[in-house]
N, C-alpha and C. Protein backbone atom coordinates (compact mmCIF):
# COMPACT_ATOMS: atom_id res chain seq x y z
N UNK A 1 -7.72 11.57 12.83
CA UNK A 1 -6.82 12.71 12.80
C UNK A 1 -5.42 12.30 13.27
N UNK A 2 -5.49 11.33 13.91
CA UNK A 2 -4.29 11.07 14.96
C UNK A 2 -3.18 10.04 13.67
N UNK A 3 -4.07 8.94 13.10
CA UNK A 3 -3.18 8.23 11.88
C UNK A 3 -2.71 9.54 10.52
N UNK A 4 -3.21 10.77 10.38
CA UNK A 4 -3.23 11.43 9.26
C UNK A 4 -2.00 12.18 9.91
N UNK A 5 -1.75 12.78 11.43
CA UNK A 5 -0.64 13.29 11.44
C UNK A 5 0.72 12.81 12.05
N UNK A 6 0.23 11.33 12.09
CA UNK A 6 1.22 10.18 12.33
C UNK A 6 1.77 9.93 10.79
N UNK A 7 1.36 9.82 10.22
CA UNK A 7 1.16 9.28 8.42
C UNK A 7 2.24 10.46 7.71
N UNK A 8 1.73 11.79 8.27
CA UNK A 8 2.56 13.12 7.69
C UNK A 8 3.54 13.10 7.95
N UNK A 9 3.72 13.00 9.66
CA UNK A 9 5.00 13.06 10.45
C UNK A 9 5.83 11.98 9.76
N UNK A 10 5.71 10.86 9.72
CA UNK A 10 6.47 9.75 9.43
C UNK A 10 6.85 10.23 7.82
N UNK A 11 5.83 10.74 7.05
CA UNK A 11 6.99 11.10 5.61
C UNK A 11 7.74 12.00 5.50
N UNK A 12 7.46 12.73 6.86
CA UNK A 12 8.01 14.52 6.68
C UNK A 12 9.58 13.75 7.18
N UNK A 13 9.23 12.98 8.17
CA UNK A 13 11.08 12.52 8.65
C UNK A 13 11.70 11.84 7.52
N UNK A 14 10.93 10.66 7.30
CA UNK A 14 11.54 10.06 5.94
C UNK A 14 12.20 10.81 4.89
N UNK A 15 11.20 12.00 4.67
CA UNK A 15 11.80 12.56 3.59
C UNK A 15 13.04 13.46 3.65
N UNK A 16 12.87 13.90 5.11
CA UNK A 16 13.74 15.42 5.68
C UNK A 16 15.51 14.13 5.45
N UNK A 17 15.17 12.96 6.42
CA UNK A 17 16.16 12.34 6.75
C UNK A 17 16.79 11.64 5.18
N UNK A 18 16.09 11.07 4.16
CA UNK A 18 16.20 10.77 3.12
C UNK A 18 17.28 12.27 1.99
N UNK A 19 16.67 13.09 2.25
CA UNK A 19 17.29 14.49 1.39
C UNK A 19 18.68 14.27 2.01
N UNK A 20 19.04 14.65 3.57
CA UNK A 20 20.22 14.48 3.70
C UNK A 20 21.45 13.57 3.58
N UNK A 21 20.47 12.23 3.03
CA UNK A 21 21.28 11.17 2.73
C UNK A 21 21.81 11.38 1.24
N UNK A 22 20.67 12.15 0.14
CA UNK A 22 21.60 11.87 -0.96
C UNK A 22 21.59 13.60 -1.58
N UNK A 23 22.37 14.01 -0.78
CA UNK A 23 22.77 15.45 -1.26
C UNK A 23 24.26 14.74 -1.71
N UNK A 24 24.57 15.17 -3.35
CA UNK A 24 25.31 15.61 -3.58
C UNK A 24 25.86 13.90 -4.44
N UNK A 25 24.42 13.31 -4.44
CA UNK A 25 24.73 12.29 -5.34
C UNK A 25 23.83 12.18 -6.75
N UNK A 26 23.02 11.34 -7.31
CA UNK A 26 22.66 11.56 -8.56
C UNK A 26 21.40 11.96 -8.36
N UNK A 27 21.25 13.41 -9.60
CA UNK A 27 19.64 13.64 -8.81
C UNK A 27 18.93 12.74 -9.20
N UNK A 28 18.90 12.11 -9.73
CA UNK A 28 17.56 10.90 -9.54
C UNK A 28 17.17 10.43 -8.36
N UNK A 29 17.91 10.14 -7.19
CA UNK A 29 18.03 9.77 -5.91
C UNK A 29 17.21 10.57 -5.02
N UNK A 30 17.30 12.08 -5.63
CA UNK A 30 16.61 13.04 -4.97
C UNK A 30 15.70 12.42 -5.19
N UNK A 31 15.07 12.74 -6.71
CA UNK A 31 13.69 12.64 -6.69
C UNK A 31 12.95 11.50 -6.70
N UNK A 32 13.53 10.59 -6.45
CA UNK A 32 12.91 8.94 -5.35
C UNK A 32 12.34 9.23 -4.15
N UNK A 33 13.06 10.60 -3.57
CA UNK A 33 12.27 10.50 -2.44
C UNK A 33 10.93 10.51 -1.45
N UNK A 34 10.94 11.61 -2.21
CA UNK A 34 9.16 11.56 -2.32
C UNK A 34 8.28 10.27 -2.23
N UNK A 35 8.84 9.45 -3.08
CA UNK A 35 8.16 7.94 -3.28
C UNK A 35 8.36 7.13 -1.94
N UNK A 36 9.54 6.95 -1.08
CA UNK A 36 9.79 6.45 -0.24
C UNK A 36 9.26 6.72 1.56
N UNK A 37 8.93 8.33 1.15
CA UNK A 37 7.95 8.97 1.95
C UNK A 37 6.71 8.61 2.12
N UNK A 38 6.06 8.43 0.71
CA UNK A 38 5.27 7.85 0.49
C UNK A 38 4.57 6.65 1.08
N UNK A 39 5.43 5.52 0.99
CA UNK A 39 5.47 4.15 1.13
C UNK A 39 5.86 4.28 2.35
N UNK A 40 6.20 5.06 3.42
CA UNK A 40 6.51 5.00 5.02
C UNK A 40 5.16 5.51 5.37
N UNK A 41 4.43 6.66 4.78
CA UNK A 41 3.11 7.15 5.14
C UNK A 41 1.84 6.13 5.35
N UNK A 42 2.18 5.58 4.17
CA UNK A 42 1.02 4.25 3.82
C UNK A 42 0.98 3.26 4.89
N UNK A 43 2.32 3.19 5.36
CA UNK A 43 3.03 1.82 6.39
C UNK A 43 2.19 2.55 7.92
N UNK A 44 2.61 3.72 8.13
CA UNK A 44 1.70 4.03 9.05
C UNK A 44 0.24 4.20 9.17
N UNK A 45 -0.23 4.99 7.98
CA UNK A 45 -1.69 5.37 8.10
C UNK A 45 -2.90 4.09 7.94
N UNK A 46 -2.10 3.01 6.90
CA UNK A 46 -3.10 2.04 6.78
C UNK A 46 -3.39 1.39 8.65
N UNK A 47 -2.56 0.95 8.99
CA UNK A 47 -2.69 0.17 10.01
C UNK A 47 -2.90 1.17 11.53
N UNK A 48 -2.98 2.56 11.74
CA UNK A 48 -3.64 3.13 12.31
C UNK A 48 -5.63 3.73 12.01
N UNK A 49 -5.63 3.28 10.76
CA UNK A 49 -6.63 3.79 10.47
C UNK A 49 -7.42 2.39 10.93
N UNK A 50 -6.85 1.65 11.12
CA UNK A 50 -8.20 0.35 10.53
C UNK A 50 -7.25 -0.62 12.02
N UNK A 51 -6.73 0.44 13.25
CA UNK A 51 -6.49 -0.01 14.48
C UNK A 51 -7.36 -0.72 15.17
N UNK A 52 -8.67 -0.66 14.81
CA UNK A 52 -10.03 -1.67 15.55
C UNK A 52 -9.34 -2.77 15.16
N UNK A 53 -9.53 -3.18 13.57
CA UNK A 53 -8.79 -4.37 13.52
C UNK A 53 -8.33 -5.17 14.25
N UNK A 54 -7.08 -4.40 14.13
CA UNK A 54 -5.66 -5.07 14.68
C UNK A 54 -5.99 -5.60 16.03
N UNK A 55 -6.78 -4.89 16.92
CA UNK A 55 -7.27 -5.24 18.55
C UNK A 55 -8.44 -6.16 18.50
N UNK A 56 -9.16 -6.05 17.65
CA UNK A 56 -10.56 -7.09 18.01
C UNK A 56 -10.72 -7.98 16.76
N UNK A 57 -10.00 -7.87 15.64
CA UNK A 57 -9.94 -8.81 14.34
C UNK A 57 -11.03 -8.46 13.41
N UNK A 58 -10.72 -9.13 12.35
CA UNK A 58 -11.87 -8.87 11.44
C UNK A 58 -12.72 -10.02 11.21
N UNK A 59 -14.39 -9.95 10.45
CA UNK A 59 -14.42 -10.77 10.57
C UNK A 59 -14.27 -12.37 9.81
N UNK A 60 -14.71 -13.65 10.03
CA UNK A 60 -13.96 -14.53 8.86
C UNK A 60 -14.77 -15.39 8.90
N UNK A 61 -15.23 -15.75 7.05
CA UNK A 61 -16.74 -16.81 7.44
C UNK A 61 -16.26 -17.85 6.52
N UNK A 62 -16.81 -19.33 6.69
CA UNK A 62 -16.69 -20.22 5.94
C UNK A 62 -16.56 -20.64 4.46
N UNK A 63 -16.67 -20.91 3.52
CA UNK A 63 -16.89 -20.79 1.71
C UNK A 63 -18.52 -20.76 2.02
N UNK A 64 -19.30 -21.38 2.29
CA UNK A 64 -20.29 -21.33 2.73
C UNK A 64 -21.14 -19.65 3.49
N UNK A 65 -20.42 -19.08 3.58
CA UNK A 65 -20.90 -17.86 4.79
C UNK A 65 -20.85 -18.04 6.09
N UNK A 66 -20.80 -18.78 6.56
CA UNK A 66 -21.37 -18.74 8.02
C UNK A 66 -19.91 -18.19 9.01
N UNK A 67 -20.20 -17.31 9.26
CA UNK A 67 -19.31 -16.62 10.18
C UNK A 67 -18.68 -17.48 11.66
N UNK A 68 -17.33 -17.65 11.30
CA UNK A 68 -16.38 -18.43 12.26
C UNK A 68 -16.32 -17.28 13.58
N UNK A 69 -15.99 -15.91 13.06
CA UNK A 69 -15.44 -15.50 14.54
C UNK A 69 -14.73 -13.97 14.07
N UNK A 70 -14.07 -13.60 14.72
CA UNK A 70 -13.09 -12.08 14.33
C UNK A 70 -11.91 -12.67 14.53
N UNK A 71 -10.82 -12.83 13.23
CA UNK A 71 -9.57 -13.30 13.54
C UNK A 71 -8.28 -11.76 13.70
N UNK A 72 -7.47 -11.63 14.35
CA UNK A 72 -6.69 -10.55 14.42
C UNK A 72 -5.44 -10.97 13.30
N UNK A 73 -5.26 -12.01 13.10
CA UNK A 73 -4.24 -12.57 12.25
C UNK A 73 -4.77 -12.74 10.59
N UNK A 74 -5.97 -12.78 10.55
CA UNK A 74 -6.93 -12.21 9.39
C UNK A 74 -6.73 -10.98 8.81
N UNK A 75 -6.82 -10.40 10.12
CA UNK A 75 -6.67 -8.08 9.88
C UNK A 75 -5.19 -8.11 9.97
N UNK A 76 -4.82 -8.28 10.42
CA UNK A 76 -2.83 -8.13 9.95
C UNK A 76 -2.11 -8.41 8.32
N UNK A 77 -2.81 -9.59 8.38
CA UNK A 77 -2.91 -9.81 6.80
C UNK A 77 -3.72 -9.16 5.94
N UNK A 78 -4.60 -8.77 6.33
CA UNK A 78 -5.33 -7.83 5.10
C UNK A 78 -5.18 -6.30 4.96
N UNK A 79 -4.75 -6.00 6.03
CA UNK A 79 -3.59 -4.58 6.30
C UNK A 79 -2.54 -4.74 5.45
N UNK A 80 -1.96 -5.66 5.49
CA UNK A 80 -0.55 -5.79 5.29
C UNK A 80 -0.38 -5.58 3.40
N UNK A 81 -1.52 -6.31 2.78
CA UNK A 81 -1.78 -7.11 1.32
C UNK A 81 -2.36 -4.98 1.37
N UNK A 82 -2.99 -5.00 1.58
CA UNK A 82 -3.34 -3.09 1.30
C UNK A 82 -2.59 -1.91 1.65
N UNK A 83 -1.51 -2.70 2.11
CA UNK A 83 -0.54 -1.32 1.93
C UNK A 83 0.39 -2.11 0.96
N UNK A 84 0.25 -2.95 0.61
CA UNK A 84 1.28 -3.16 -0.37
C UNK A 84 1.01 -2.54 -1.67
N UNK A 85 -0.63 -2.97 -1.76
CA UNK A 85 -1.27 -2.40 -3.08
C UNK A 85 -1.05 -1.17 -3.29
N UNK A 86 -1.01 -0.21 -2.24
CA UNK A 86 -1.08 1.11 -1.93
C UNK A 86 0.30 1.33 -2.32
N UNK A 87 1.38 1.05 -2.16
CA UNK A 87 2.47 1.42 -2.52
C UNK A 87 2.78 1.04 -4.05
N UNK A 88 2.15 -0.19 -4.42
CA UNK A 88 1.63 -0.32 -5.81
C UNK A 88 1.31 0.59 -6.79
N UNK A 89 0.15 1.12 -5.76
CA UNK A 89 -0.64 2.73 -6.77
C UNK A 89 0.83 3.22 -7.23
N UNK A 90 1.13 3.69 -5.56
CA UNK A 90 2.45 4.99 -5.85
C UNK A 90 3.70 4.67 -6.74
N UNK A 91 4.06 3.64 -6.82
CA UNK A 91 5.07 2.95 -7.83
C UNK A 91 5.18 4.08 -9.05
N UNK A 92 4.35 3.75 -10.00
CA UNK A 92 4.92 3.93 -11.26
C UNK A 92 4.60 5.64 -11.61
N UNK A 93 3.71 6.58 -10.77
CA UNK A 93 3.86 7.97 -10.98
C UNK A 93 4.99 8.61 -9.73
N UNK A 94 5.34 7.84 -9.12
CA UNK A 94 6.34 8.71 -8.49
C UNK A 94 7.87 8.00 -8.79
N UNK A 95 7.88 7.01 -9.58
CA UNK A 95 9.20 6.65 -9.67
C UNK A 95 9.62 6.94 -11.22
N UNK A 96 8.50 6.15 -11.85
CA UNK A 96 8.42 6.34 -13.54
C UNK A 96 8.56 7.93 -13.81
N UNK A 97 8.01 8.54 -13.65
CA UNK A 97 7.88 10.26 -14.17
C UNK A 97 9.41 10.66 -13.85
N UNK A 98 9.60 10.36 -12.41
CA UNK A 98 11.18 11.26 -11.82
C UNK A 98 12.25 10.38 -13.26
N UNK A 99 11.93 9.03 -13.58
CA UNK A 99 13.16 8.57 -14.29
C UNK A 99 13.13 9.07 -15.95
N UNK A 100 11.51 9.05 -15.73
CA UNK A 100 11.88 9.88 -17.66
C UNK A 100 11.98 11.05 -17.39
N UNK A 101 11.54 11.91 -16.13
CA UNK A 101 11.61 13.57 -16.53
C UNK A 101 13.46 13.57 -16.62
N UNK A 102 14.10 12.88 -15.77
CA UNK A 102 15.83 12.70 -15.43
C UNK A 102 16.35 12.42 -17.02
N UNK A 103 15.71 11.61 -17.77
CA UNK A 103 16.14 10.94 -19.16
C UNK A 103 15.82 12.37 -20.32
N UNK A 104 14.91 13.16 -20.30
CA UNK A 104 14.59 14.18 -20.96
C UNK A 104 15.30 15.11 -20.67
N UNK A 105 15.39 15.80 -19.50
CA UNK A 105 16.35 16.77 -19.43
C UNK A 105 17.95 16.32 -19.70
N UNK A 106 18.27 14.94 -19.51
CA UNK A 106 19.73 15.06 -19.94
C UNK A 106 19.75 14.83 -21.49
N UNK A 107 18.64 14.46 -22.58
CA UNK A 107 18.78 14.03 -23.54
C UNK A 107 18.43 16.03 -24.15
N UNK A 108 18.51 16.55 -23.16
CA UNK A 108 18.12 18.19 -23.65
C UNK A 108 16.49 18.42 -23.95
N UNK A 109 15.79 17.43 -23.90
CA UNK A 109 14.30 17.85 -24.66
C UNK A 109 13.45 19.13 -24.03
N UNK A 110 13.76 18.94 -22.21
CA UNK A 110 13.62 20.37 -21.31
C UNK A 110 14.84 20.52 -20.72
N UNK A 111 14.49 21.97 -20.52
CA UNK A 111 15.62 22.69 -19.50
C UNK A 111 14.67 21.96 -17.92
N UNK A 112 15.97 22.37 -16.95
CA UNK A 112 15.56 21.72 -15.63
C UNK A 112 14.59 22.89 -15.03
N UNK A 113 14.98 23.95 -15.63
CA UNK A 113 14.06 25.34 -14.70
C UNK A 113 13.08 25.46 -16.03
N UNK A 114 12.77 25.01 -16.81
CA UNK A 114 11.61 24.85 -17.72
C UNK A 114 10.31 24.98 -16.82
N UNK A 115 9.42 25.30 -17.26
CA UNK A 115 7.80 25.28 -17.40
C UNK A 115 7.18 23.94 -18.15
N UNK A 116 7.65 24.40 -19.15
CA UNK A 116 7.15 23.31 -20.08
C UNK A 116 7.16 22.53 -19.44
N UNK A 117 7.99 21.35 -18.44
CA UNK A 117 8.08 20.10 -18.14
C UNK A 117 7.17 19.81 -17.07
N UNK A 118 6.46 21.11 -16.93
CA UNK A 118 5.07 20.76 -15.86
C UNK A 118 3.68 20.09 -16.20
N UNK A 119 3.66 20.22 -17.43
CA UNK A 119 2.66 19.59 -18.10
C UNK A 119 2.92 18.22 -18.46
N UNK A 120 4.38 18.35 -18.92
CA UNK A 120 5.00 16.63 -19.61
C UNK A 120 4.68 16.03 -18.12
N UNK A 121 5.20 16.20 -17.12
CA UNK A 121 5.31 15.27 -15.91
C UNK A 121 3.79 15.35 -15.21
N UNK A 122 2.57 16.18 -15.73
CA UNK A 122 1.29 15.83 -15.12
C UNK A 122 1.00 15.16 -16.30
N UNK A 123 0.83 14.65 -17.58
CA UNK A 123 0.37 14.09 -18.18
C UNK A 123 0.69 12.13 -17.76
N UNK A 124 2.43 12.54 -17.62
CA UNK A 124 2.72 10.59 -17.23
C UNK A 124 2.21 10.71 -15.82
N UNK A 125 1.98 11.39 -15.48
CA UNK A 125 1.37 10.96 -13.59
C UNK A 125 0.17 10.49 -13.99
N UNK A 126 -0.81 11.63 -15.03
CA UNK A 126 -2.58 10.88 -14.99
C UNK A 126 -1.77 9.54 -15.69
N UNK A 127 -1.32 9.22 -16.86
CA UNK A 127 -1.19 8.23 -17.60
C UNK A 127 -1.17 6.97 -16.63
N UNK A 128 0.06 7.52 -15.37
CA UNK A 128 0.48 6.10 -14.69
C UNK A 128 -0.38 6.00 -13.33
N UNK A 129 -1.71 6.82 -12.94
CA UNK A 129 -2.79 6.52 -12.20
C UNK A 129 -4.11 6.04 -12.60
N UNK A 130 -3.85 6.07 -13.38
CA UNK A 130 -5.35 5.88 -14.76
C UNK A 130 -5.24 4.22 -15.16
N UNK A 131 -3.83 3.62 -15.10
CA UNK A 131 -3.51 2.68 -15.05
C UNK A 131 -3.12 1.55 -13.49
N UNK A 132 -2.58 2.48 -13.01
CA UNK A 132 -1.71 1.76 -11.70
C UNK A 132 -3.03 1.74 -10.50
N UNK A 133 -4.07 2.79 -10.57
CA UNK A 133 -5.27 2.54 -9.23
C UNK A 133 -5.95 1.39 -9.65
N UNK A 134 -6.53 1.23 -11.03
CA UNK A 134 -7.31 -0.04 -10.71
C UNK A 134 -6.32 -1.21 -10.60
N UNK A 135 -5.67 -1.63 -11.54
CA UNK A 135 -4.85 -2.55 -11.04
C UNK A 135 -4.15 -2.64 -10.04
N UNK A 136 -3.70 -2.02 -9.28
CA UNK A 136 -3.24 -2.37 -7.77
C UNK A 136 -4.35 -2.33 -6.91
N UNK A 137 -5.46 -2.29 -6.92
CA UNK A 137 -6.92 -2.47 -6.39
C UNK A 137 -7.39 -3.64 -6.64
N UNK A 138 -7.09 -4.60 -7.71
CA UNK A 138 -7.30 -5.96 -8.20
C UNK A 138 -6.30 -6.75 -8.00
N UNK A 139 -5.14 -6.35 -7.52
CA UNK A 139 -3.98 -7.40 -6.84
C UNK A 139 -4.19 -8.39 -6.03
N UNK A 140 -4.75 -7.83 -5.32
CA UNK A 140 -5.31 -9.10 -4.30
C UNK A 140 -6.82 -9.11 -4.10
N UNK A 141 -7.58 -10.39 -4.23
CA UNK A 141 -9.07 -10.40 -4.11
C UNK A 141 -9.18 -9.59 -2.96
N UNK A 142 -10.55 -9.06 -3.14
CA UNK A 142 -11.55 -8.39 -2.10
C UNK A 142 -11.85 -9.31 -1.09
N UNK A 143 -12.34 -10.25 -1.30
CA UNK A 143 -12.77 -11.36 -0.77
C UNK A 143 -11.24 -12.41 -0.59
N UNK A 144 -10.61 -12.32 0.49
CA UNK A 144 -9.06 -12.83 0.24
C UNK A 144 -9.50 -14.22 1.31
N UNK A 145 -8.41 -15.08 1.36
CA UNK A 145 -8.39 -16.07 2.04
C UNK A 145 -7.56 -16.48 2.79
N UNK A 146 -7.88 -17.27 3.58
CA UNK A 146 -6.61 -17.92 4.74
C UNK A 146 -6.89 -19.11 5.20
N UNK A 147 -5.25 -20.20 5.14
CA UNK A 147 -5.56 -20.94 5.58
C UNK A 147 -6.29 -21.55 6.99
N UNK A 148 -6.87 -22.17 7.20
CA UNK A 148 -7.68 -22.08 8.66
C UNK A 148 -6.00 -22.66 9.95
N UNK A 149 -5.57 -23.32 9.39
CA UNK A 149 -4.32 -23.75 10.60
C UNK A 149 -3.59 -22.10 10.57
N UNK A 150 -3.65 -21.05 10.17
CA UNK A 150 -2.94 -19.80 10.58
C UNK A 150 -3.88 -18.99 11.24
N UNK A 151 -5.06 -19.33 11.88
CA UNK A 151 -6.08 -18.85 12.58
C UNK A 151 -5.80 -19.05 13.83
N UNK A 152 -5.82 -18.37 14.89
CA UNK A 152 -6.55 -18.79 16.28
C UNK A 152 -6.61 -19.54 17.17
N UNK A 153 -6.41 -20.08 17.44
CA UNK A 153 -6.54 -21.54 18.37
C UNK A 153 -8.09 -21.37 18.90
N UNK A 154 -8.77 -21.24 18.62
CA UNK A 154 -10.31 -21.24 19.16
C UNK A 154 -11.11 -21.08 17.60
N UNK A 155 -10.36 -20.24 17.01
CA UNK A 155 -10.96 -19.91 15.97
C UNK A 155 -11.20 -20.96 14.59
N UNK A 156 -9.38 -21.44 15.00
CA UNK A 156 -9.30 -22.83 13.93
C UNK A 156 -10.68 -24.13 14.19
N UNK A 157 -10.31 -24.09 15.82
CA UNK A 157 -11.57 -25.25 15.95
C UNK A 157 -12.94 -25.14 15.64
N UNK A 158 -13.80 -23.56 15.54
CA UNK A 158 -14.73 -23.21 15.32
C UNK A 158 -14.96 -23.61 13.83
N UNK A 159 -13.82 -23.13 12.92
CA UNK A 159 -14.00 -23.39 11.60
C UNK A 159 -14.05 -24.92 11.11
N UNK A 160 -13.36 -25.85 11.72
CA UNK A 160 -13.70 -27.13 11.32
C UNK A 160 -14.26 -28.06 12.03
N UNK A 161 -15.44 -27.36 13.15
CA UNK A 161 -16.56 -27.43 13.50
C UNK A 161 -17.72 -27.12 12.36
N UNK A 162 -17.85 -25.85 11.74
CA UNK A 162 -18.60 -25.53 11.40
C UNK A 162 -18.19 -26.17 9.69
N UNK A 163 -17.74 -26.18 9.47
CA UNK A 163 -17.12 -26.47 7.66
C UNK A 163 -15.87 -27.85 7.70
N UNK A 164 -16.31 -28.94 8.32
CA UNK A 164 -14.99 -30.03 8.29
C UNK A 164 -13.99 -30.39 6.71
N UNK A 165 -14.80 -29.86 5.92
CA UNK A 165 -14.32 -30.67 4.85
C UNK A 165 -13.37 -29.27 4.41
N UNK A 166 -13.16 -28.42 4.51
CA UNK A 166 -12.67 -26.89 4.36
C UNK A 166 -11.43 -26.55 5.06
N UNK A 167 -10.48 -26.18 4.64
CA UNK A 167 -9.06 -25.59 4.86
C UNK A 167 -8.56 -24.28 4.79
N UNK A 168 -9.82 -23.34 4.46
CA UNK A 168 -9.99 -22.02 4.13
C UNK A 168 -11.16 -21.36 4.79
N UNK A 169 -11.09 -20.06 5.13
CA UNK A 169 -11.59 -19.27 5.40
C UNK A 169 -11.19 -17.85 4.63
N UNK A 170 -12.77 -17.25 4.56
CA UNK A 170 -12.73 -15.84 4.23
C UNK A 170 -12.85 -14.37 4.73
N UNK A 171 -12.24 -13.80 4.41
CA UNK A 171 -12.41 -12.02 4.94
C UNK A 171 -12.55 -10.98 4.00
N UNK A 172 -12.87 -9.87 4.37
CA UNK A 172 -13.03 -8.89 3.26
C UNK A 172 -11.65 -8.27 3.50
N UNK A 173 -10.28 -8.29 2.94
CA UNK A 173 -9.11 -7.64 3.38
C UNK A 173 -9.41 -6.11 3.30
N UNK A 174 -10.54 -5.82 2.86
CA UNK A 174 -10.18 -3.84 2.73
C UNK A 174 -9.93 -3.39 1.55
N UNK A 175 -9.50 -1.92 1.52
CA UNK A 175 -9.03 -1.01 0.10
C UNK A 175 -7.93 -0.60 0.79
């Protein structure tokens, strides 16, 4: 509950503070904002949600399996690679739609207080989630990797204890 109204708070400012920055410049700018809210929400909620992590690490096993240890520099990185994806998703229905609905109404196709353009702009949103969730879900393996010298100092030695011939280790980075 605590990352969901950290996550809100942080887009509600973004966005409140973002509006007052571009009053009275091109509306396209407006309607970016939303997106940038977005991508501040994600920045918070991923890495409060999955805060065990960050304090006790995740965990990281050899090519082989055999489990080295919980690296915290493992979970930073696999936080990090899932909010990127996540802002990935949000990319192309919150930026793409605002730039063609902006290109249609000035080319006249809708009025701006139209109806009609409620349907045009839910159709490219499914279009560009139907596309943009799985592929930004396949950006980076499930199964991601790291070099073992960016591990640990206990952790590195465990791993080429247990796997000498190996320069890698694995984690599950998350969704």
């Amino acid at each position: 509950m605590a990352s969901y109204c950290a996550a809100c708070g942080g887009a509600l400012g973004t966005a409140l503070y973002l509006n007052s920055k571009v009053k009275g410049m091109n509306p396209l700018y407006a309607r970016l904002v939303p997106f940038a809210a977005v991508c501040g929400a994600n920045f918070i909620n991923i890495p409060m949600m999955r805060s065990n992590e960050i304090i006790n690490g995740t965990p990281v096993f050899t090519p082989d399996g055999q489990r080295v240890g919980d690296s915290k520099v493992a979970a930073l990185t696999g936080i990090l690679l899932v909010c990127i994806s996540r802002v990935g998703m949000a990319l192309p229905g919150m930026t793409m739609v605002p730039i063609i609905t902006n290109t249609a109404i000035k080319k006249k196709m809708f009025s701006p207080t139209s109806l009609a353009i409620v349907p045009f702009q839910l159709a490219l949103v499914c279009l560009c989630v139907t596309f943009a969730t799985p592929l930004c879900c396949a950006f980076f393996e499930q199964k991601a990797n790291i070099s073992i010298n960016r591990l640990e100092g206990n952790l590195k030695e465990k791993a080429k204890q247990l796997s000498p011939k190996t320069d890698t280790v694995y984690y599950n980075k998350g969704l």
